[in-house]
Each structure stands twice: as C-alpha cells, then as structure tokens.
PDB file of N, CA and C in Angstrom:
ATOM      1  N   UNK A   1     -22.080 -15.326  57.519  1.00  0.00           N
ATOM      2  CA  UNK A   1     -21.559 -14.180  56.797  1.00  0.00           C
ATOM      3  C   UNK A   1     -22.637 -13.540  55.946  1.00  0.00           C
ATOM      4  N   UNK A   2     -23.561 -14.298  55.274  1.00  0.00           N
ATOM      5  CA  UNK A   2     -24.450 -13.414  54.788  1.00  0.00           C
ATOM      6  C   UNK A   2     -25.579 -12.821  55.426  1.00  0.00           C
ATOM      7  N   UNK A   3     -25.879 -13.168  56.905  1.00  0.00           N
ATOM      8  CA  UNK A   3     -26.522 -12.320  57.509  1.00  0.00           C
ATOM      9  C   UNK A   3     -25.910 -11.309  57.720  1.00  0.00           C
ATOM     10  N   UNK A   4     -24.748 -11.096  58.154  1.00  0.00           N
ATOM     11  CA  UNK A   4     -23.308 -10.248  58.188  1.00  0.00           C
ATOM     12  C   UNK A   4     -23.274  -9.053  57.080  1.00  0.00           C
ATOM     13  N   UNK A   5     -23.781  -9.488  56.023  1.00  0.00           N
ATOM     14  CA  UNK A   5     -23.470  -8.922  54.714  1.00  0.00           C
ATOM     15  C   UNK A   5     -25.129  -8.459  54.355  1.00  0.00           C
ATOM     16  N   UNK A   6     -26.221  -8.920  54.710  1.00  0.00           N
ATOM     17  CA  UNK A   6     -27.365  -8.375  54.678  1.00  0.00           C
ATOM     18  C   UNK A   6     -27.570  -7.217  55.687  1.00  0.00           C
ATOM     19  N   UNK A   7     -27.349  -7.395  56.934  1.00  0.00           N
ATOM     20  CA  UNK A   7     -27.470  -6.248  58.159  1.00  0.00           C
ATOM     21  C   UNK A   7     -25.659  -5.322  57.733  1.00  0.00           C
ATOM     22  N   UNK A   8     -25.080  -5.438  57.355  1.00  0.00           N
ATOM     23  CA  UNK A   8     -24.016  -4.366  56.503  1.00  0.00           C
ATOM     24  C   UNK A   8     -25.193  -3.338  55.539  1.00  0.00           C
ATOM     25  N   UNK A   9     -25.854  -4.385  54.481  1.00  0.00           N
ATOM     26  CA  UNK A   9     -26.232  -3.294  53.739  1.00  0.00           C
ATOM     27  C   UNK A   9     -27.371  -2.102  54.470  1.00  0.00           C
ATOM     28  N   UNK A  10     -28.294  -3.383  54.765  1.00  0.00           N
ATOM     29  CA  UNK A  10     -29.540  -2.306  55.598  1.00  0.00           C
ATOM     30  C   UNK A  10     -29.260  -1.610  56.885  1.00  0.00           C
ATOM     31  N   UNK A  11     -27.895  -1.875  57.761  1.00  0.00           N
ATOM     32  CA  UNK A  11     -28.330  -1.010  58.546  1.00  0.00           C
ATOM     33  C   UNK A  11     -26.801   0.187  58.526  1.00  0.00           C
ATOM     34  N   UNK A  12     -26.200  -0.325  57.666  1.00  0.00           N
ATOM     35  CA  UNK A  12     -24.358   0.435  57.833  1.00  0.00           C
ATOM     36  C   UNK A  12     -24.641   0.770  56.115  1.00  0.00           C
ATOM     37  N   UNK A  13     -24.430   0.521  55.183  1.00  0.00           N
ATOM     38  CA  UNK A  13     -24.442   0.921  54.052  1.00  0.00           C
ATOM     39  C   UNK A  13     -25.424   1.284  53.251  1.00  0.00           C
ATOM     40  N   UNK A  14     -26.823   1.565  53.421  1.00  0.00           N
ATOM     41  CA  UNK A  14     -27.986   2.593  52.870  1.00  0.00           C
ATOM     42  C   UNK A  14     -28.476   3.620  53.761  1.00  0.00           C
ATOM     43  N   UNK A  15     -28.130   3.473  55.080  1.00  0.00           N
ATOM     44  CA  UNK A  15     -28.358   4.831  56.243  1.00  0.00           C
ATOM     45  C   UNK A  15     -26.818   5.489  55.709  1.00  0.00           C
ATOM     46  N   UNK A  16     -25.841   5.248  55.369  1.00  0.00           N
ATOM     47  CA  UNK A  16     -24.345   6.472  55.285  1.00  0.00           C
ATOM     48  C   UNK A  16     -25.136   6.446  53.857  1.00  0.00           C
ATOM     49  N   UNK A  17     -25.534   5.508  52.505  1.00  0.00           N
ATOM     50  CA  UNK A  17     -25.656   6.368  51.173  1.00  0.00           C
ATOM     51  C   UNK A  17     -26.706   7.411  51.218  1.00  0.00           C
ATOM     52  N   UNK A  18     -27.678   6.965  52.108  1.00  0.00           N
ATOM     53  CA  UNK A  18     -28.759   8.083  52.153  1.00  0.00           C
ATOM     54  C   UNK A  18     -28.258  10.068  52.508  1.00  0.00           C
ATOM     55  N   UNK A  19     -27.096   9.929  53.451  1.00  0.00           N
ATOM     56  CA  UNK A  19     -26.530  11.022  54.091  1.00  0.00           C
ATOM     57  C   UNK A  19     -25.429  11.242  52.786  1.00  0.00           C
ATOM     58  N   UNK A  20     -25.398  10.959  52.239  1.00  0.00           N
ATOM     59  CA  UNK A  20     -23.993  10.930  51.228  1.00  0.00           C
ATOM     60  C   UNK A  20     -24.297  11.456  50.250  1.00  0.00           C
ATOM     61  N   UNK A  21     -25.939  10.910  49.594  1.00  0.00           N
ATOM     62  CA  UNK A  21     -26.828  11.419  48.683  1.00  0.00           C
ATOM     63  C   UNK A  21     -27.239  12.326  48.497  1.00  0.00           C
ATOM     64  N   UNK A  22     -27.036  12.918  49.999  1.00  0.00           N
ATOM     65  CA  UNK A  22     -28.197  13.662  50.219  1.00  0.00           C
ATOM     66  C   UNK A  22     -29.999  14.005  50.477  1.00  0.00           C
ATOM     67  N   UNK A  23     -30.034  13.023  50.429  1.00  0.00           N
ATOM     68  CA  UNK A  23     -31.271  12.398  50.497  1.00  0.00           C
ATOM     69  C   UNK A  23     -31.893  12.394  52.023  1.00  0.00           C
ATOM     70  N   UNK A  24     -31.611  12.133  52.490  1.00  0.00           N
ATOM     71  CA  UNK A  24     -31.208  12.344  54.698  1.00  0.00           C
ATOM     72  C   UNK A  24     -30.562  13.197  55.030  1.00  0.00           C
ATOM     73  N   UNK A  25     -30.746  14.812  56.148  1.00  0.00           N
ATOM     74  CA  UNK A  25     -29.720  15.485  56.304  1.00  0.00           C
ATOM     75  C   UNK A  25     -29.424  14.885  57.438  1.00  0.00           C
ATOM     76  N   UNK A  26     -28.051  15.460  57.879  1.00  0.00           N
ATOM     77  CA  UNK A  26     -27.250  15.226  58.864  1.00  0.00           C
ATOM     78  C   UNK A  26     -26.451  14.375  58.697  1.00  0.00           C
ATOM     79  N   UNK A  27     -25.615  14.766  59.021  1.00  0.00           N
ATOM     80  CA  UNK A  27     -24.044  14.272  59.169  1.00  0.00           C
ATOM     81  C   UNK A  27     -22.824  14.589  58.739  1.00  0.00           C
ATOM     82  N   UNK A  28     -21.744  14.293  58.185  1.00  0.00           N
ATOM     83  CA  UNK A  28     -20.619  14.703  57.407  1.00  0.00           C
ATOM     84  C   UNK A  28     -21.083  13.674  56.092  1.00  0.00           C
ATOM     85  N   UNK A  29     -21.133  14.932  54.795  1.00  0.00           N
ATOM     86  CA  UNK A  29     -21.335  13.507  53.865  1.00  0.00           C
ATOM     87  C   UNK A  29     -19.829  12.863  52.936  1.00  0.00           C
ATOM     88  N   UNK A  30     -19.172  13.115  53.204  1.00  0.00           N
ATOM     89  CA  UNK A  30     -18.067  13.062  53.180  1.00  0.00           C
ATOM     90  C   UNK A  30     -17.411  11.582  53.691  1.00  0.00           C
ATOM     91  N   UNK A  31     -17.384  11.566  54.879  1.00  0.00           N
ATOM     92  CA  UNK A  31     -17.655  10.804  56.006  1.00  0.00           C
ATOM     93  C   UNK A  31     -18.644   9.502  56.030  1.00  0.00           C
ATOM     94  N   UNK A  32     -19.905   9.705  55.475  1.00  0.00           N
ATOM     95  CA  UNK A  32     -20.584   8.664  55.344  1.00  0.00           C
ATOM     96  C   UNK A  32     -20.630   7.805  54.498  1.00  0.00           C
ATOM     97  N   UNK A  33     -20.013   8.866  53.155  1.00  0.00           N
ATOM     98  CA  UNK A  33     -19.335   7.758  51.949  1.00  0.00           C
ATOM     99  C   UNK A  33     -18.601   6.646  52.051  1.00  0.00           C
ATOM    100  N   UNK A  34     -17.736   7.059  53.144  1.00  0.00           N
ATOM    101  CA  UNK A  34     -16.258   6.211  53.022  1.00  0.00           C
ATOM    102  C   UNK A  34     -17.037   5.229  53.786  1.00  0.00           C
ATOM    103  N   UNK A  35     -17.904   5.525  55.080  1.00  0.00           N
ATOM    104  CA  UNK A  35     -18.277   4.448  55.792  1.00  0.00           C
ATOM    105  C   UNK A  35     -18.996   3.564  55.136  1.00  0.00           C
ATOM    106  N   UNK A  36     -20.189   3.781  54.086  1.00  0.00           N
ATOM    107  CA  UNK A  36     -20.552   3.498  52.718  1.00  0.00           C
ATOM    108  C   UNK A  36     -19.487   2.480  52.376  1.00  0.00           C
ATOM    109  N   UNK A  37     -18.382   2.839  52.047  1.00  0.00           N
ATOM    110  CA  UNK A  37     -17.561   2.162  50.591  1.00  0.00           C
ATOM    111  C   UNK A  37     -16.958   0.907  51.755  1.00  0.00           C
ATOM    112  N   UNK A  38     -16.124   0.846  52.816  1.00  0.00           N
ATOM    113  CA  UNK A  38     -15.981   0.337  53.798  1.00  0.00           C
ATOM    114  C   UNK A  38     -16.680  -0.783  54.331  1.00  0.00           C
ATOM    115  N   UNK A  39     -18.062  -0.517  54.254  1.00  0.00           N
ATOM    116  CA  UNK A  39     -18.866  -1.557  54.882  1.00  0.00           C
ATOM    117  C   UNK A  39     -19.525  -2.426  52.834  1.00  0.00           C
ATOM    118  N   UNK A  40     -19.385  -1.647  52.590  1.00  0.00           N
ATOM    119  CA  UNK A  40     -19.744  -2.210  51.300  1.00  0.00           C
ATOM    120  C   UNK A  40     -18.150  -3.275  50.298  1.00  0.00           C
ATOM    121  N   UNK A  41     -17.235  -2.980  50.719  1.00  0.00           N
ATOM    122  CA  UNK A  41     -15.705  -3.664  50.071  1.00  0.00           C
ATOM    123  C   UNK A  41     -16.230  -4.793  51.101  1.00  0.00           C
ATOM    124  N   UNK A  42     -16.298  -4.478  53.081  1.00  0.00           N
ATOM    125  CA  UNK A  42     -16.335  -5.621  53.113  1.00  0.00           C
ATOM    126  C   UNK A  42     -17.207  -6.772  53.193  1.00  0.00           C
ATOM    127  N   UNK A  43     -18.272  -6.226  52.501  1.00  0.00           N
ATOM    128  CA  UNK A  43     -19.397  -7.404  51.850  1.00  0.00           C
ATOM    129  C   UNK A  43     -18.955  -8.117  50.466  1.00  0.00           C
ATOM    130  N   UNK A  44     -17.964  -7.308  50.056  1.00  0.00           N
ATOM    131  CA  UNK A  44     -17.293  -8.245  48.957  1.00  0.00           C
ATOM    132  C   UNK A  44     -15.762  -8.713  49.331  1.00  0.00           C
ATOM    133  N   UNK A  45     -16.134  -8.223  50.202  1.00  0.00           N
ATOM    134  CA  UNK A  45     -14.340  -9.312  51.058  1.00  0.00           C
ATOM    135  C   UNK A  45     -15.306 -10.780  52.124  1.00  0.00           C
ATOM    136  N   UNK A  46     -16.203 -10.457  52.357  1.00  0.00           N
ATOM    137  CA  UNK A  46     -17.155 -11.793  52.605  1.00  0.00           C
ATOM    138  C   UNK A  46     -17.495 -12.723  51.731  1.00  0.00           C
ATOM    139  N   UNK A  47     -17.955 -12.254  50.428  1.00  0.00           N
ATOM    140  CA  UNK A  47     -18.236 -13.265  49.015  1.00  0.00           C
ATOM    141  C   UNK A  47     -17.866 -14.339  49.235  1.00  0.00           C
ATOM    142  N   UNK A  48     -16.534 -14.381  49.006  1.00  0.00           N
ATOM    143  CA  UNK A  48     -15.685 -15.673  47.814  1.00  0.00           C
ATOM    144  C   UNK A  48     -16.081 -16.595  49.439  1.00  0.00           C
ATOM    145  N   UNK A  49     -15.560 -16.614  50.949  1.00  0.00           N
ATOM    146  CA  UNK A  49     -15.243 -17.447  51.557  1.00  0.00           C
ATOM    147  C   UNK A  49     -16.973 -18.038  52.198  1.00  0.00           C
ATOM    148  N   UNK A  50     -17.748 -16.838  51.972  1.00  0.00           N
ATOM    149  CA  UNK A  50     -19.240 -17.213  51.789  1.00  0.00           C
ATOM    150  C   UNK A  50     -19.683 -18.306  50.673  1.00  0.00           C
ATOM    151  N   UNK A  51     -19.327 -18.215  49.807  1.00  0.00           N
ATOM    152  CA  UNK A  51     -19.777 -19.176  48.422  1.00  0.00           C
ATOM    153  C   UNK A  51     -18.881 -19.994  48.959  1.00  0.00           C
ATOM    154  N   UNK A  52     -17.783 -20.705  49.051  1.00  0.00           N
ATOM    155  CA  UNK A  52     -16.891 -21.545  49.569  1.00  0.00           C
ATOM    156  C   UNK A  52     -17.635 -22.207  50.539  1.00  0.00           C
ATOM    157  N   UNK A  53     -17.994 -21.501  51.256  1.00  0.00           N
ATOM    158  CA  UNK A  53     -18.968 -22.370  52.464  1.00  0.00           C
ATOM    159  C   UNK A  53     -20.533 -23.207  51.990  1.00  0.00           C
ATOM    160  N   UNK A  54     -21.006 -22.214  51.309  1.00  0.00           N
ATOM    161  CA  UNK A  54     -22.188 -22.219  50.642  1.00  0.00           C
ATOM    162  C   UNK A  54     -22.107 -23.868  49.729  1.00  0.00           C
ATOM    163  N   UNK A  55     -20.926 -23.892  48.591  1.00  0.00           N
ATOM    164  CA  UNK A  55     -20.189 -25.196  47.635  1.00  0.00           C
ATOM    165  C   UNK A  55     -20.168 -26.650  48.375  1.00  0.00           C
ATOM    166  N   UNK A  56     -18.692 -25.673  49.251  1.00  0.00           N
ATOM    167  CA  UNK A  56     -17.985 -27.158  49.941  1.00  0.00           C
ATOM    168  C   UNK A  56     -19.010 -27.706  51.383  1.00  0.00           C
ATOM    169  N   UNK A  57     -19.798 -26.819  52.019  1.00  0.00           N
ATOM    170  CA  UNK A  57     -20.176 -27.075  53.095  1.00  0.00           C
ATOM    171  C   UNK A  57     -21.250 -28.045  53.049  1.00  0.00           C
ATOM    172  N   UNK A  58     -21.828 -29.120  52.196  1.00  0.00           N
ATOM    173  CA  UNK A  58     -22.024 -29.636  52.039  1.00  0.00           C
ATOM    174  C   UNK A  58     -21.476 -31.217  51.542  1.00  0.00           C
ATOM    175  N   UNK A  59     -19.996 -30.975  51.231  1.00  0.00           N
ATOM    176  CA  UNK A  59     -19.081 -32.186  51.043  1.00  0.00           C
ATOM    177  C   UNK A  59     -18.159 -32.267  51.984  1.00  0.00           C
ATOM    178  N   UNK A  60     -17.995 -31.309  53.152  1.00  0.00           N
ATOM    179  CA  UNK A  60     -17.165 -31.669  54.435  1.00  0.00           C
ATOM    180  C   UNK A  60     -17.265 -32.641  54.813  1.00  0.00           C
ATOM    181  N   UNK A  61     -18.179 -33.070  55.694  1.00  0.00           N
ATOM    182  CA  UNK A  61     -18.476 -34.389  56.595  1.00  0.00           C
ATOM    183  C   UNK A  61     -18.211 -35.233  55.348  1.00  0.00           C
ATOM    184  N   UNK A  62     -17.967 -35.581  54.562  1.00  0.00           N
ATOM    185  CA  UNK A  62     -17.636 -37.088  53.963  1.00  0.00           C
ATOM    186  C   UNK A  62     -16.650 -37.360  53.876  1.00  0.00           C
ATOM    187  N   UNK A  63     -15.815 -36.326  53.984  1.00  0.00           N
ATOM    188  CA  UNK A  63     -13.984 -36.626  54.510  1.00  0.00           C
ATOM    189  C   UNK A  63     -13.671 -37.091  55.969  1.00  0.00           C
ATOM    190  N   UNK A  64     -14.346 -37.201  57.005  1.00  0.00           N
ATOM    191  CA  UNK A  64     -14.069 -36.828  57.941  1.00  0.00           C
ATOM    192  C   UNK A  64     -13.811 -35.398  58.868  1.00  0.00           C
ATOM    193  N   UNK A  65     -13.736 -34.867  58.011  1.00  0.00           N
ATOM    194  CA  UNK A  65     -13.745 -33.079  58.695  1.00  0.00           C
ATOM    195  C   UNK A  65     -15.017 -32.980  59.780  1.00  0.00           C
ATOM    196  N   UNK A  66     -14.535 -32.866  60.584  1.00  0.00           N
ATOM    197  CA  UNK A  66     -15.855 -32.254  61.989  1.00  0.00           C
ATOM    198  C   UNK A  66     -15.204 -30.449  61.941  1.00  0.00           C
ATOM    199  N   UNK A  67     -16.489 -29.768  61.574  1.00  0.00           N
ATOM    200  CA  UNK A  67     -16.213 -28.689  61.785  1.00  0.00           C
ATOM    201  C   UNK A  67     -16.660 -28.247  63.285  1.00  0.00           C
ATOM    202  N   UNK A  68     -16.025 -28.082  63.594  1.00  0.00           N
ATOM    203  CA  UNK A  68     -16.166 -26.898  65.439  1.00  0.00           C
ATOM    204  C   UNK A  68     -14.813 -26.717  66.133  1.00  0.00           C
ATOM    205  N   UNK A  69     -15.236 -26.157  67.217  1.00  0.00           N
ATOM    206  CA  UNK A  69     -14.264 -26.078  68.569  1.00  0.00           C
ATOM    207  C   UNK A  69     -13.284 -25.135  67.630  1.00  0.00           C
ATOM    208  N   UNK A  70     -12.583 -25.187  68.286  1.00  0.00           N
ATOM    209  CA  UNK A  70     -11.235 -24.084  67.602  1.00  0.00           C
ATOM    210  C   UNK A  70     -11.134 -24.197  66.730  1.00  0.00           C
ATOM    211  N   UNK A  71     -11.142 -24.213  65.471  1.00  0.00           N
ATOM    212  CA  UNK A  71     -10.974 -23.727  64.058  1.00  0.00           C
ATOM    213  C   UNK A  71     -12.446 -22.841  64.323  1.00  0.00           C
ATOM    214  N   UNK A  72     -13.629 -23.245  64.617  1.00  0.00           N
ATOM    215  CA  UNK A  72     -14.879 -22.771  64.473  1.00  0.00           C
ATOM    216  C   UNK A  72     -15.387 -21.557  65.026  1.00  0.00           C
ATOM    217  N   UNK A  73     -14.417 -21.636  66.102  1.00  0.00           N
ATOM    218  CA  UNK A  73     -13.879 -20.522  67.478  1.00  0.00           C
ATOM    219  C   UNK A  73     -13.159 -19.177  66.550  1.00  0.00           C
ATOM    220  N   UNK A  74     -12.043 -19.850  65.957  1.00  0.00           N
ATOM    221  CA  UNK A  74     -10.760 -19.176  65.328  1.00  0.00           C
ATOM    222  C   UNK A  74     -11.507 -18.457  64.077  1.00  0.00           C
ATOM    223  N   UNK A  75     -12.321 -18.837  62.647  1.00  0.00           N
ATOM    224  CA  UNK A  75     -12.910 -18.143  61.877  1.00  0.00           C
ATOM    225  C   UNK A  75     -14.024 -17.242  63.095  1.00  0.00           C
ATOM    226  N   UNK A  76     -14.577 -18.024  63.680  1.00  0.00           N
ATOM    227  CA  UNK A  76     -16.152 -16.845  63.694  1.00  0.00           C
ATOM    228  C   UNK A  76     -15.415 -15.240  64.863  1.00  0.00           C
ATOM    229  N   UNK A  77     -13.900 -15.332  65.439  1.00  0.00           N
ATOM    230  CA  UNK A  77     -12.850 -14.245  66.206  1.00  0.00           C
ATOM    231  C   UNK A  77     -12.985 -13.567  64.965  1.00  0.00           C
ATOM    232  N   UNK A  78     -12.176 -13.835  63.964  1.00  0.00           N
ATOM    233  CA  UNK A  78     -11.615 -13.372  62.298  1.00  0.00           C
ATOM    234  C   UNK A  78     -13.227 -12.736  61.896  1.00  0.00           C
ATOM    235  N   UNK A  79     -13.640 -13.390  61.665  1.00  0.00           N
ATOM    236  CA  UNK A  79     -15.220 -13.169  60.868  1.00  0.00           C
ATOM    237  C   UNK A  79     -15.652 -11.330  61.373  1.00  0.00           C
ATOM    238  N   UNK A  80     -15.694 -11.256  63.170  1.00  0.00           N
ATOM    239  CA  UNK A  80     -16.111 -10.658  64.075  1.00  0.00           C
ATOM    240  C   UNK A  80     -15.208  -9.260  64.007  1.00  0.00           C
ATOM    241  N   UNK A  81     -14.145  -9.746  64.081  1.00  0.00           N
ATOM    242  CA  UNK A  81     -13.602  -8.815  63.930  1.00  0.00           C
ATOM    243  C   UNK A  81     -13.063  -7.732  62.312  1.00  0.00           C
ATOM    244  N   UNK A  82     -13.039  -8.645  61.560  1.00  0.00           N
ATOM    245  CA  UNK A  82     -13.291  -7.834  60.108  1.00  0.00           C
ATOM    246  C   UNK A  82     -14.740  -7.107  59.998  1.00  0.00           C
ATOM    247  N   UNK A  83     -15.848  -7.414  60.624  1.00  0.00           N
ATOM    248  CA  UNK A  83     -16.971  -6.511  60.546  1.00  0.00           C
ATOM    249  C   UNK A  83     -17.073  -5.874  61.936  1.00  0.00           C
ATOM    250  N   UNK A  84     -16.281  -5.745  62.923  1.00  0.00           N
ATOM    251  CA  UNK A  84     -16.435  -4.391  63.896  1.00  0.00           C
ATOM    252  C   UNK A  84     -15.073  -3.720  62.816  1.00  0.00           C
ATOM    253  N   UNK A  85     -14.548  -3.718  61.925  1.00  0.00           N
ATOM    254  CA  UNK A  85     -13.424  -3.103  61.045  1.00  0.00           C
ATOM    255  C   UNK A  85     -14.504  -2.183  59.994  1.00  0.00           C
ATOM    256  N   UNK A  86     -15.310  -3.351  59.168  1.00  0.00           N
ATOM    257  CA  UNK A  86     -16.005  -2.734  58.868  1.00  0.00           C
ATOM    258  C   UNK A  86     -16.945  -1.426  59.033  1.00  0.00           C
ATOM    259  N   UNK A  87     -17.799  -1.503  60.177  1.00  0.00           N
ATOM    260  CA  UNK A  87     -17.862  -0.744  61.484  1.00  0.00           C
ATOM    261  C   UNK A  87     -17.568   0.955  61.396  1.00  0.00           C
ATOM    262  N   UNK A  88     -16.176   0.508  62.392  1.00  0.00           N
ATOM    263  CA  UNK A  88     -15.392   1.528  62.705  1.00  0.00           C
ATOM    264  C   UNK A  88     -14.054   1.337  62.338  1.00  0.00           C
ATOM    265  N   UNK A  89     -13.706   1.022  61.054  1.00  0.00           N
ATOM    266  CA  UNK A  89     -12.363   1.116  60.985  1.00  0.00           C
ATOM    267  C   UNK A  89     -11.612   1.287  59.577  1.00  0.00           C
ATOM    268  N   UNK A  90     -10.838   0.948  59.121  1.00  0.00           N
ATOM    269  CA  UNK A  90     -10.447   1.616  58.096  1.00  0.00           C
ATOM    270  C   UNK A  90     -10.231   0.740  56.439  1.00  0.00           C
ATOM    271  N   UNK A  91      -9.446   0.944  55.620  1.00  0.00           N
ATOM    272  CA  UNK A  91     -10.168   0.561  54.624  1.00  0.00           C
ATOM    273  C   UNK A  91      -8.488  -0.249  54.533  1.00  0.00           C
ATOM    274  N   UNK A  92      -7.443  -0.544  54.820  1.00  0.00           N
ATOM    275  CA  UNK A  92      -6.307  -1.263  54.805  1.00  0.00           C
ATOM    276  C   UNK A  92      -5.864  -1.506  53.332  1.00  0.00           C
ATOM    277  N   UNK A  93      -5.813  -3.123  53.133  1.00  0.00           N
ATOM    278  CA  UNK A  93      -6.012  -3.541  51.970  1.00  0.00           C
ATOM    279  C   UNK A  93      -6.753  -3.480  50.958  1.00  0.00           C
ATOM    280  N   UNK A  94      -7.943  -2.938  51.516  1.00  0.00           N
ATOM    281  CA  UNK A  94      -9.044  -2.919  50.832  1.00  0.00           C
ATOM    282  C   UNK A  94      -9.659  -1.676  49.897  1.00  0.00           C
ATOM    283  N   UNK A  95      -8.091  -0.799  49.744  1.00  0.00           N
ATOM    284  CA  UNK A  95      -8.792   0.730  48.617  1.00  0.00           C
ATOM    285  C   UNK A  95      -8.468   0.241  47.575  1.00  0.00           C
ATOM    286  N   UNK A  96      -8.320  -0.895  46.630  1.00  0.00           N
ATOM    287  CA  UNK A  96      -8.684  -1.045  45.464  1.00  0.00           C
ATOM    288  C   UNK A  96      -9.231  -2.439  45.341  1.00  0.00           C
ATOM    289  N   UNK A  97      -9.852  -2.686  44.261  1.00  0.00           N
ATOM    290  CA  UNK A  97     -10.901  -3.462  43.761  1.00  0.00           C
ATOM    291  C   UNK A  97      -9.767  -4.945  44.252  1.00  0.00           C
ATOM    292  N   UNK A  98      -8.729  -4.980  43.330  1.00  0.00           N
ATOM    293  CA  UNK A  98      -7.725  -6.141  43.238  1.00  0.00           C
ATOM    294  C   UNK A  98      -7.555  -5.921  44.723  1.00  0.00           C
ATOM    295  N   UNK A  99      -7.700  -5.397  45.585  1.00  0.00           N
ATOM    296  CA  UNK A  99      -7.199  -5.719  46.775  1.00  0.00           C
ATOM    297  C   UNK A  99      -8.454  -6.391  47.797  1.00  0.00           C
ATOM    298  N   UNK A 100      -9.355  -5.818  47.132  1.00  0.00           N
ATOM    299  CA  UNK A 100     -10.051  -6.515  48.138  1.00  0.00           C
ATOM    300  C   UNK A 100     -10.839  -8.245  47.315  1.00  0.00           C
ATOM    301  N   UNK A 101     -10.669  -8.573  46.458  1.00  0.00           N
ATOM    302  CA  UNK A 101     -10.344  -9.650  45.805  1.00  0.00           C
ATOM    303  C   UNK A 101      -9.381 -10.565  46.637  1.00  0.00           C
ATOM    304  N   UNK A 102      -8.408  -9.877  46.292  1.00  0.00           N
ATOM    305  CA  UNK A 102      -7.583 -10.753  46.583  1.00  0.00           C
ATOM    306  C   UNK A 102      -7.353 -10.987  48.588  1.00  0.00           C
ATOM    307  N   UNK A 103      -7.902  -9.979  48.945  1.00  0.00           N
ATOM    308  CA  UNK A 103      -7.897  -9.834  50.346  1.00  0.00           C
ATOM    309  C   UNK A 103      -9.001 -11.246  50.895  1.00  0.00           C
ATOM    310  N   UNK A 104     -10.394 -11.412  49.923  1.00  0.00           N
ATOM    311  CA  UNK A 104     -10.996 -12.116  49.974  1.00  0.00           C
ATOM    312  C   UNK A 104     -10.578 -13.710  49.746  1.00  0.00           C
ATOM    313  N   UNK A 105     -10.032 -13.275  48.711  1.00  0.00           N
ATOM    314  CA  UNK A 105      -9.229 -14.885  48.327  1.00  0.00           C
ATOM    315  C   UNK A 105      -8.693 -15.894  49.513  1.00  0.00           C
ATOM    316  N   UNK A 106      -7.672 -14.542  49.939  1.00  0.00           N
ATOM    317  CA  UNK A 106      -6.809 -15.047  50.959  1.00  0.00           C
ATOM    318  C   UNK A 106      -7.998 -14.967  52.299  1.00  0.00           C
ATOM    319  N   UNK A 107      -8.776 -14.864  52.401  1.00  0.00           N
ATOM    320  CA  UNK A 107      -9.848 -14.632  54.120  1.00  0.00           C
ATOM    321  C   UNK A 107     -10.111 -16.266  53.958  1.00  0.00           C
ATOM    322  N   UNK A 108     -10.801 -16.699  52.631  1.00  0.00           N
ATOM    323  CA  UNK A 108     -11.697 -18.190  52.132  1.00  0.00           C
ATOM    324  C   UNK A 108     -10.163 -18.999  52.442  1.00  0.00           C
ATOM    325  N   UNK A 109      -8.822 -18.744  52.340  1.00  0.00           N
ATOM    326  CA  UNK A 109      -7.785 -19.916  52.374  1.00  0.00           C
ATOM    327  C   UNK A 109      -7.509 -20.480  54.057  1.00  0.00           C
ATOM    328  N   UNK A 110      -7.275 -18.677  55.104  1.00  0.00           N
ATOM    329  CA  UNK A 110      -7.454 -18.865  56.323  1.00  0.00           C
ATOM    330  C   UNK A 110      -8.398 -19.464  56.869  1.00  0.00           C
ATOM    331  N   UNK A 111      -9.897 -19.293  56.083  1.00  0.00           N
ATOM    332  CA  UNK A 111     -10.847 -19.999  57.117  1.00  0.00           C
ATOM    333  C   UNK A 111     -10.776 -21.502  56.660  1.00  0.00           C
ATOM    334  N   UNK A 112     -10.555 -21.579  55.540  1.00  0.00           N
ATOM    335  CA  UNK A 112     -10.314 -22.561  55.329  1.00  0.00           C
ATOM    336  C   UNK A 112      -9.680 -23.615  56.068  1.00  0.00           C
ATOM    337  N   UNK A 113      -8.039 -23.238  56.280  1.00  0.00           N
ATOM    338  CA  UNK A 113      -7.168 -23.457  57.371  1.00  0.00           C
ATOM    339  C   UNK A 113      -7.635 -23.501  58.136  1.00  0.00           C
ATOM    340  N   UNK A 114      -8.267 -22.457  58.960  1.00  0.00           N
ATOM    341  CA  UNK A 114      -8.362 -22.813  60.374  1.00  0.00           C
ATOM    342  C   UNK A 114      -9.944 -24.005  60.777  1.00  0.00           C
ATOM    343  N   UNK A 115     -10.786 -24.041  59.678  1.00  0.00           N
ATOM    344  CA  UNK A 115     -11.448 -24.788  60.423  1.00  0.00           C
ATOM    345  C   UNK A 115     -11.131 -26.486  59.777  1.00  0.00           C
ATOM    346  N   UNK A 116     -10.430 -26.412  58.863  1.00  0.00           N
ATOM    347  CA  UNK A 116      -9.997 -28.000  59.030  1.00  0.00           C
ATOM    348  C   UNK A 116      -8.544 -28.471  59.760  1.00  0.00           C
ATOM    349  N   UNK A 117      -7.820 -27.400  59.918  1.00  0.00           N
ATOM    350  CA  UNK A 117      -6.815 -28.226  60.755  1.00  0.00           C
ATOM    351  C   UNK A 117      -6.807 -27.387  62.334  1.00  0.00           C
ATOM    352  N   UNK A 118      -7.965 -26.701  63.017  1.00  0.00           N
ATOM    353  CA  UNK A 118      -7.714 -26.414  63.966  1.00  0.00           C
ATOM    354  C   UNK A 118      -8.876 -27.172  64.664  1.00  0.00           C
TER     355      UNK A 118
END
C-alpha cells in the first residue's frame, strides 16, 4: 500500500495539482482537482490499515497466523480495486474527512478479517 500511495502521489495526484494550479496547461481544471482530492482521500483511506500492517506485521507469525492464499488473495482484490476507484472513480464515502477515517478504519478491520480467518 505504500508503494500504492507513493505512485498515487507522483504520478495521479501532482500531474492533476499541477493542471488545477495552473501551473501545466491543459485539461479541465476543474476536473483535475477532484481527481487530485480522490486519489489523495485515498492515500488516507490507505494509512490506518498500512500502519496496522507496518505494527502488527511483525507479531503475526507468533500466533500462528500464516498469512497467504485467500485472505492474501481477498485483501490484495480489495486493495486493487479501491485504487483503480481511486483512478477512475468516484469519491463515495469518501467526501468528508470523518468519512474517509472512518472508511479507513473499517478497510484495516476487513483486511484484517480477511487475512486471518480466510
């Protein structure tokens, strides 16, 4: 996810602020904002379940938890598809601050879920 969230900023969220700025012509700047704000919410809808990984992913294996195969399958579908959303798609839950918080909250509980009991 944080390569995810590094290639968001440099190649989806400072090419639309540059057009937005004005700073770069061409395009709708209008348009490049939102794609801007979009790819930028969901680098902070990545955070919390990024640091979660970052914490716990180092005290998994001493429970017994084997992370792979389907749960591993099941987050990196989820993962993939919230950043082709990012992308090309729309802003859902995610037009206010508390929403995408909490949108995040709840992403770190699913992956959670799915990679220890799937």
């Amino acid at each position: 996810m944080g390569t995810l969230m590094a290639a968001n900023v440099w190649m989806v969220i400072w090419p639309a602020q540059r057009i937005a700025l004005g700073i770069e012509e061409g395009g709708d700047k209008a348009a490049a904002g939102a794609k801007a704000l979009l790819a930028s919410r969901t680098n902070t809808l990545f955070s919390a379940p990024m640091l979660f990984g970052m914490l716990a992913g180092p005290h998994y294996g001493q429970y017994g938890t084997a992370i792979g195969g389907t749960g591993l399958t099941v987050a990196l579908v989820i993962i993939l598809a919230l950043q082709i959303n990012a992308i090309k798609g729309k802003q859902g839950p995610m037009t206010t601050v508390n929403g995408v918080i909490g949108s995040s909250l709840a992403l770190t509980a699913i992956l959670v879920a799915a990679l220890s009991f799937l």
